[in-house]
N, C-alpha and C. Protein backbone atom coordinates (compact mmCIF):
# COMPACT_ATOMS: atom_id res chain seq x y z
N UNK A 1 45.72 50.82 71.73
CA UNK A 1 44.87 52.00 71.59
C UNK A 1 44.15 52.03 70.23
N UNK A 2 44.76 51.59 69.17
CA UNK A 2 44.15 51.57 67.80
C UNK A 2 42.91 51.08 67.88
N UNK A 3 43.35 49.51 68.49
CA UNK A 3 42.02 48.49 68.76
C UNK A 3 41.12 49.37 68.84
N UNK A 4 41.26 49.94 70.23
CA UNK A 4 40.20 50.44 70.39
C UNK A 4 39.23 51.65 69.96
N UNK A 5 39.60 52.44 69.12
CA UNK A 5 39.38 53.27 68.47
C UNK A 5 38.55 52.88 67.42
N UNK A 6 39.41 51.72 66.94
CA UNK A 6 38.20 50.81 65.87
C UNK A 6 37.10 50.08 66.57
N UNK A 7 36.92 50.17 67.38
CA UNK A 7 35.62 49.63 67.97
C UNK A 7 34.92 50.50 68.43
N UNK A 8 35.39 51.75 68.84
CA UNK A 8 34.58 53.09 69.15
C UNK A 8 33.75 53.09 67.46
N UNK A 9 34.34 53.32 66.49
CA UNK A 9 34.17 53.88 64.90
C UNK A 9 33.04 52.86 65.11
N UNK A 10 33.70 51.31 64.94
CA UNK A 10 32.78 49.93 64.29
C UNK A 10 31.05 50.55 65.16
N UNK A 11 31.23 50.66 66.43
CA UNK A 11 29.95 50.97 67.17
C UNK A 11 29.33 52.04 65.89
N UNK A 12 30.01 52.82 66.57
CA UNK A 12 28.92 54.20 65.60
C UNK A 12 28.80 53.79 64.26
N UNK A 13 29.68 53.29 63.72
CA UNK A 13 28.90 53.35 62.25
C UNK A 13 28.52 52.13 61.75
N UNK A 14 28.17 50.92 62.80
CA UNK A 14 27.46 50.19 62.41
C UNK A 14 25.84 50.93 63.20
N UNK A 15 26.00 51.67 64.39
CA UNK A 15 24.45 52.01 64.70
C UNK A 15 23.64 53.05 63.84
N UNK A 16 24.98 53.60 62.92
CA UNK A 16 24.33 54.63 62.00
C UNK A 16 23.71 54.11 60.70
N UNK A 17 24.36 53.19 60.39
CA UNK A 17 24.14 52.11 59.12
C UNK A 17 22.73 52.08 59.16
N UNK A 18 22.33 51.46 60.32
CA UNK A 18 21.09 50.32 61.13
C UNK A 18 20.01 51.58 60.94
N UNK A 19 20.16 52.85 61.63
CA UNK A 19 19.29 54.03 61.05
C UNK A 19 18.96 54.86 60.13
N UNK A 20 20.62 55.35 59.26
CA UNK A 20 20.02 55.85 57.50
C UNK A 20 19.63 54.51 56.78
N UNK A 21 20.03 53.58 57.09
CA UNK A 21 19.28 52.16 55.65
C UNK A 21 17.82 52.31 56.26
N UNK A 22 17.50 52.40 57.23
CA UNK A 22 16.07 52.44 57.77
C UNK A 22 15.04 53.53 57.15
N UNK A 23 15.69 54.42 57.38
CA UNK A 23 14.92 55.58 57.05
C UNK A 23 14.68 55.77 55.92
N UNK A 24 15.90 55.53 55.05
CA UNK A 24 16.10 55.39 53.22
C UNK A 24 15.45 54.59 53.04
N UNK A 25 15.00 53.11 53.36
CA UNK A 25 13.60 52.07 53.00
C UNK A 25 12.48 52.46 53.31
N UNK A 26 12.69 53.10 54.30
CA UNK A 26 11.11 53.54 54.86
C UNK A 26 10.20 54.70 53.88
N UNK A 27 11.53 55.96 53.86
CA UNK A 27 10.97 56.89 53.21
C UNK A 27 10.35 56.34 51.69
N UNK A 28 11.31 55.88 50.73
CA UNK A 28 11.37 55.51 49.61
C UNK A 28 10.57 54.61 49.12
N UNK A 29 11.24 53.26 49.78
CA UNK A 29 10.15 52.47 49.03
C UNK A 29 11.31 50.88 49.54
N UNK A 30 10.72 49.98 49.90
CA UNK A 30 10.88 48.37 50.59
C UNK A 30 11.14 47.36 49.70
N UNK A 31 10.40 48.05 48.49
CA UNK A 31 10.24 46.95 46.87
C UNK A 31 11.97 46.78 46.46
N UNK A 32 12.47 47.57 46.61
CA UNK A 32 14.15 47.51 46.28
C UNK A 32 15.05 47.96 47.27
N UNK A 33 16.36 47.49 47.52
CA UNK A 33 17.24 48.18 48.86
C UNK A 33 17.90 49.07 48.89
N UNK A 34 17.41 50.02 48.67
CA UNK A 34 17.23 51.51 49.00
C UNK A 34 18.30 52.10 50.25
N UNK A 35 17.96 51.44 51.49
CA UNK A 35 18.61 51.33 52.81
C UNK A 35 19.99 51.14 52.27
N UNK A 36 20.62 50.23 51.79
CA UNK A 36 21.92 49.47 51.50
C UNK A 36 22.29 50.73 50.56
N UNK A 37 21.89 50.62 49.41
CA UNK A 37 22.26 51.70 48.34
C UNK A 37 22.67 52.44 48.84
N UNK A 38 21.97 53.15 49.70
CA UNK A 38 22.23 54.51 50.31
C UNK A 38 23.49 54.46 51.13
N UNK A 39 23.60 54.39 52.01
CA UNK A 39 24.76 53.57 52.99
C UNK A 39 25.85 53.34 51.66
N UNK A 40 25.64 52.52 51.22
CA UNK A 40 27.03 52.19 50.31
C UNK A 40 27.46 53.76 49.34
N UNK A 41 26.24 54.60 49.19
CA UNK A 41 26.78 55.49 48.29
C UNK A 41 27.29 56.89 49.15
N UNK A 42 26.90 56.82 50.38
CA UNK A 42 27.34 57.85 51.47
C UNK A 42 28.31 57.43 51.61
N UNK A 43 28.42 56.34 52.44
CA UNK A 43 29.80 55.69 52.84
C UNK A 43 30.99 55.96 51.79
N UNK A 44 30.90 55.71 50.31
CA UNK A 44 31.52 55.69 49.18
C UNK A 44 31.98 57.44 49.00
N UNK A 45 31.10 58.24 49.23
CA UNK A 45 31.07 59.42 48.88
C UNK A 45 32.17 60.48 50.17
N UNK A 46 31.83 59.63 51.13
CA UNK A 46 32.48 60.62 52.46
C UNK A 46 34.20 59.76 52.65
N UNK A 47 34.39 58.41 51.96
CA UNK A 47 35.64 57.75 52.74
C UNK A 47 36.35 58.90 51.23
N UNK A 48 35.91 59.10 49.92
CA UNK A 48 36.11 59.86 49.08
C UNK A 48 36.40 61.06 49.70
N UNK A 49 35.76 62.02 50.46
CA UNK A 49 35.97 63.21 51.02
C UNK A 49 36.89 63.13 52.11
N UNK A 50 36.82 61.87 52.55
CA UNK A 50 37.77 62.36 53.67
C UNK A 50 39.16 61.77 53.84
N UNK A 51 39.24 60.83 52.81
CA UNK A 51 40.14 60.45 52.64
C UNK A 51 41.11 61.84 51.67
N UNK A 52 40.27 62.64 51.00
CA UNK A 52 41.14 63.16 50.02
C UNK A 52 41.50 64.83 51.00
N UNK A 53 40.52 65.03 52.28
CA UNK A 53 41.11 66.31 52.84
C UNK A 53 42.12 65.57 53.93
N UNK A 54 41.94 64.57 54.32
CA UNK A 54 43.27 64.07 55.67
C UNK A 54 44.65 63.54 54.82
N UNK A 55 44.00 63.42 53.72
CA UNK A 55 45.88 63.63 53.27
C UNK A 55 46.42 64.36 52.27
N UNK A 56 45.73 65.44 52.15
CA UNK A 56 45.98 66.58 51.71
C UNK A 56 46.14 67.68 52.43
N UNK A 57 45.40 67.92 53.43
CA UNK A 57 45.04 69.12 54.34
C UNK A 57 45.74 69.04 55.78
N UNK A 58 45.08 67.72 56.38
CA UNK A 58 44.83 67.57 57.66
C UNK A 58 45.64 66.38 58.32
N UNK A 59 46.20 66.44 59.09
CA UNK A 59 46.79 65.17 59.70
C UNK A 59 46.52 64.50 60.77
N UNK A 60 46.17 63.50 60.60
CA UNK A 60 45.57 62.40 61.72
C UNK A 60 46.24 61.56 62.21
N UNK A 61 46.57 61.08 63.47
CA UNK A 61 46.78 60.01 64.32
C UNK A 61 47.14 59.20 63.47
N UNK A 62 47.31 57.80 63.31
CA UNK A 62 47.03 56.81 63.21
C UNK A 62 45.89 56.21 63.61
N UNK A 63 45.53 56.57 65.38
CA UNK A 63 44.66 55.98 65.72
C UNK A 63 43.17 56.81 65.39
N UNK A 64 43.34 57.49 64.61
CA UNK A 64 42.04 58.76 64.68
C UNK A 64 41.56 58.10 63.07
N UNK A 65 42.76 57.94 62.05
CA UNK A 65 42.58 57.58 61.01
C UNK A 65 41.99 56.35 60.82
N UNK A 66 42.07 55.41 62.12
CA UNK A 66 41.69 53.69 62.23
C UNK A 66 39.96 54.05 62.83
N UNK A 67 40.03 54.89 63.63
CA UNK A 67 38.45 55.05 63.83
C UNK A 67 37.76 55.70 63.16
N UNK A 68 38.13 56.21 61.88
CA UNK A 68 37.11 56.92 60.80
C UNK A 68 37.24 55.59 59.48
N UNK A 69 38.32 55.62 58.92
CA UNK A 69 38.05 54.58 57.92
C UNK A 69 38.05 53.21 58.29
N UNK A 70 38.65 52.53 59.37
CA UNK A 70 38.52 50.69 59.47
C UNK A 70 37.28 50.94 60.27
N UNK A 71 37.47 51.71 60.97
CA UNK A 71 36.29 51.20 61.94
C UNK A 71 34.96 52.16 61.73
N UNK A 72 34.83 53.63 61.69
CA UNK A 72 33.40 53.96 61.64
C UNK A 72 32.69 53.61 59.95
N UNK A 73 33.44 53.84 58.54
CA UNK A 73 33.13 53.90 57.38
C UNK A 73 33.21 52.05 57.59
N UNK A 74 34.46 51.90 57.79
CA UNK A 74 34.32 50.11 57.45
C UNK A 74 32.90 49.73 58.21
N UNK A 75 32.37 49.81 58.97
CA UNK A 75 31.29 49.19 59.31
C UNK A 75 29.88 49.80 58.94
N UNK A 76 30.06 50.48 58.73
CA UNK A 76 28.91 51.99 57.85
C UNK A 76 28.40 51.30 56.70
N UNK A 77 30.07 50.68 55.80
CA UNK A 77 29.61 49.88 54.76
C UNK A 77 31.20 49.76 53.95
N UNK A 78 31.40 48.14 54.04
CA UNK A 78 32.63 48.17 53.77
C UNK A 78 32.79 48.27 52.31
N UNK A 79 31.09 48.71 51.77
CA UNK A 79 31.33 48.85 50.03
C UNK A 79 32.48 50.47 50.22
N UNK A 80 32.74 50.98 50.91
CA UNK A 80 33.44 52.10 50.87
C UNK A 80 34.54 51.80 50.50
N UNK A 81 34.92 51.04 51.54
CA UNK A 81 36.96 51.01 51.03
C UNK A 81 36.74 49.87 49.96
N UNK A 82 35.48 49.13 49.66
CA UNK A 82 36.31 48.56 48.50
C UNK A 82 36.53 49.63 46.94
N UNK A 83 35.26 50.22 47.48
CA UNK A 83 35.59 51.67 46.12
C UNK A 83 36.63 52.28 46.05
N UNK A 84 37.04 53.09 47.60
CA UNK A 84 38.38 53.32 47.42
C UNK A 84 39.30 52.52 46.96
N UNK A 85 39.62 51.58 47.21
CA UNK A 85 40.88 50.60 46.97
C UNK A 85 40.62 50.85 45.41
N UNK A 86 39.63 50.31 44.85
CA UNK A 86 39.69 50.31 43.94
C UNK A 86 39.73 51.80 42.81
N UNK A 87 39.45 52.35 43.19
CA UNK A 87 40.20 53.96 42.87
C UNK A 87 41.13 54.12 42.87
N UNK A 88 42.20 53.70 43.98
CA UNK A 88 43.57 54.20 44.24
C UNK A 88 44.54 52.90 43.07
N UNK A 89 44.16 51.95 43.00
CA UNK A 89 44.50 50.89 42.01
C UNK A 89 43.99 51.73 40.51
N UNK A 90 43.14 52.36 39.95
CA UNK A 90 43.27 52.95 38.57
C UNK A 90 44.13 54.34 38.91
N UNK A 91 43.90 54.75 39.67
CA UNK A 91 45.22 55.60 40.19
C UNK A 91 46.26 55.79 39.98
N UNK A 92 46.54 54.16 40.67
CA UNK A 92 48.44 54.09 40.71
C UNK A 92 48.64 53.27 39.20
N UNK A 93 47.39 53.37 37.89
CA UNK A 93 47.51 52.90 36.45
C UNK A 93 47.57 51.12 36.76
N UNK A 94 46.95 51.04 37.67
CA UNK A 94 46.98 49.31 37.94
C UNK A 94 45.43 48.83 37.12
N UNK A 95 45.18 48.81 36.43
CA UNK A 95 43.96 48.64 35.43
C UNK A 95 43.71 47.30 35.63
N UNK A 96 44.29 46.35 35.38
CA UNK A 96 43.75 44.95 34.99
C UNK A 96 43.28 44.40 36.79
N UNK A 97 44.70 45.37 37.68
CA UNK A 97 44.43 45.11 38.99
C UNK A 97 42.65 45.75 39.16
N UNK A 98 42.77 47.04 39.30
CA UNK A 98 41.34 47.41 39.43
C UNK A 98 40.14 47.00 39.18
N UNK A 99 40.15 46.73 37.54
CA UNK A 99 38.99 45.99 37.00
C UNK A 99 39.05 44.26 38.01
N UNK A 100 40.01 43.86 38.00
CA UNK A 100 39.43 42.37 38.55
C UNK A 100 39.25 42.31 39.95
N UNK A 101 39.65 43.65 41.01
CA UNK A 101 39.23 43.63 42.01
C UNK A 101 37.72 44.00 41.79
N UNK A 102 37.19 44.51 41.16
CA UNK A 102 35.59 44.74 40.93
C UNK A 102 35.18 43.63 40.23
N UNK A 103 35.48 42.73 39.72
CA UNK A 103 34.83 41.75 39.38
C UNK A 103 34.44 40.49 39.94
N UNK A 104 36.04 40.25 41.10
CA UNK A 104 36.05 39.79 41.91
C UNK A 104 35.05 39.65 42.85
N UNK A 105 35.17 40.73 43.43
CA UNK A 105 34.20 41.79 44.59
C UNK A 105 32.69 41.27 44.23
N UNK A 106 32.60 41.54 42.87
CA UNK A 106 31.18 41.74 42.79
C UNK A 106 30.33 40.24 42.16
N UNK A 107 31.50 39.54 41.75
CA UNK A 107 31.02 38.03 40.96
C UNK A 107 31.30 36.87 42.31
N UNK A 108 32.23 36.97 42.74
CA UNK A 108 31.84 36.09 43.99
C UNK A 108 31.71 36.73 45.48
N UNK A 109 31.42 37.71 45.17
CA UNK A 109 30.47 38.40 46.34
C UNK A 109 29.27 37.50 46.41
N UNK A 110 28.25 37.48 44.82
CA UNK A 110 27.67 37.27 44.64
C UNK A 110 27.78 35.55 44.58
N UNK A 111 28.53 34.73 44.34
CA UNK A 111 29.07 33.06 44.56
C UNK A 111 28.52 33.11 45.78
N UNK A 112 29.62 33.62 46.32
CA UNK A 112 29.26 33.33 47.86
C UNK A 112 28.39 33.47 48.70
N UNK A 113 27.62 34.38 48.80
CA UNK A 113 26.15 34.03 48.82
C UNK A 113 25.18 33.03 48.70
N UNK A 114 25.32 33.09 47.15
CA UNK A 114 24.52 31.72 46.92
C UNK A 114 24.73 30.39 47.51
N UNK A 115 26.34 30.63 47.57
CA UNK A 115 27.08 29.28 47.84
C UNK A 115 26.06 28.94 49.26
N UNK A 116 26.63 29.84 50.13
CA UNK A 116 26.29 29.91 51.67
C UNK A 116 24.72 29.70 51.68
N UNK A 117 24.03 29.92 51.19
CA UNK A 117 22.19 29.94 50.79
C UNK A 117 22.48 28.58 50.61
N UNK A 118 22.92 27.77 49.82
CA UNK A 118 22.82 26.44 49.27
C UNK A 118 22.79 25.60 50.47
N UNK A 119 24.29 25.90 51.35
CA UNK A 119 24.88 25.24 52.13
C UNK A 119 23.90 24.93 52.95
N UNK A 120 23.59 26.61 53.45
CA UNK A 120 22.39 26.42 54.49
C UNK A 120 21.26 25.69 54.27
N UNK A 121 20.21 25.47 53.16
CA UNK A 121 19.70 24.94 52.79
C UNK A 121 19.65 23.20 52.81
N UNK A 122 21.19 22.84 52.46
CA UNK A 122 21.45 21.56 52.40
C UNK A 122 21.40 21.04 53.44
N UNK A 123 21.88 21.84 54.90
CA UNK A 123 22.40 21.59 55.98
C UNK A 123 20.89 21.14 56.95
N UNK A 124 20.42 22.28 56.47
CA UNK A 124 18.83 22.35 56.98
C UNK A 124 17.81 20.93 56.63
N UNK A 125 18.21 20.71 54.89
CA UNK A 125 17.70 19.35 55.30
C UNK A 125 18.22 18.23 55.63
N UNK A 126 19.48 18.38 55.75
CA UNK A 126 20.29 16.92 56.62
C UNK A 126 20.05 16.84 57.81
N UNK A 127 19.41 17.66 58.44
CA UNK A 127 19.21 17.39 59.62
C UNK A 127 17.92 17.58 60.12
N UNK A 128 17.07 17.57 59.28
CA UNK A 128 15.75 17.04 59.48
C UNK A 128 15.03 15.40 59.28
């Protein structure tokens, strides 16, 4: 049942993703990603809100809790839970943890990318 719950969430909030990044480029401006930003700072802002009233306030399923954060926010924009995580790590005074999960995150986020750009690239001309 979880499964599936996370695939109910993954649907919606990857089709919601696909329409506020749209609208946020459109309105704004195409020259920078605007769309993404946005998404990552909603997403960031609400797994924040709702993470802090469902376990404070409100009590959820398991499976209710898997279709709002793994599956509708995780696919919305999984920059969410990495913010959280990384919140709850300066939190629990895990500092060196925190900082190098953001560095991590964000330095071979960025590797890997390129890496994968390269690859593709290379691949593309080996087989021409």
């Amino acid at each position: 049942m979880k499964v599936f719950a996370i695939a109910i969430g993954g649907v919606s909030g990857a089709l919601l993703r696909y329409w506020v990044s749209g609208i946020f480029s459109h309105l704004i401006s195409e020259d920078f990603p605007w769309g993404t930003l946005s998404v990552n700072l909603i997403g960031s802002f609400l797994i924040g809100l709702l993470w802090a009233v469902f376990s404070k306030r409100l009590y959820l399923t398991p499976e209710i809790r898997a279709l709002i954060f793994i599956g509708f926010l995780g696919s919305f924009t999984t920059f969410s839970s990495y913010a959280l995580e990384s919140l709850n790590l300066f939190r629990n005074n895990e500092i060196k943890a925190a900082v190098l999960n953001i560095l991590y995150n964000n330095v071979f986020g960025l590797l890997a990318v390129i890496l994968g750009t390269a690859s593709a690239y290379y691949l593309i001309k080996l087989l021409k």
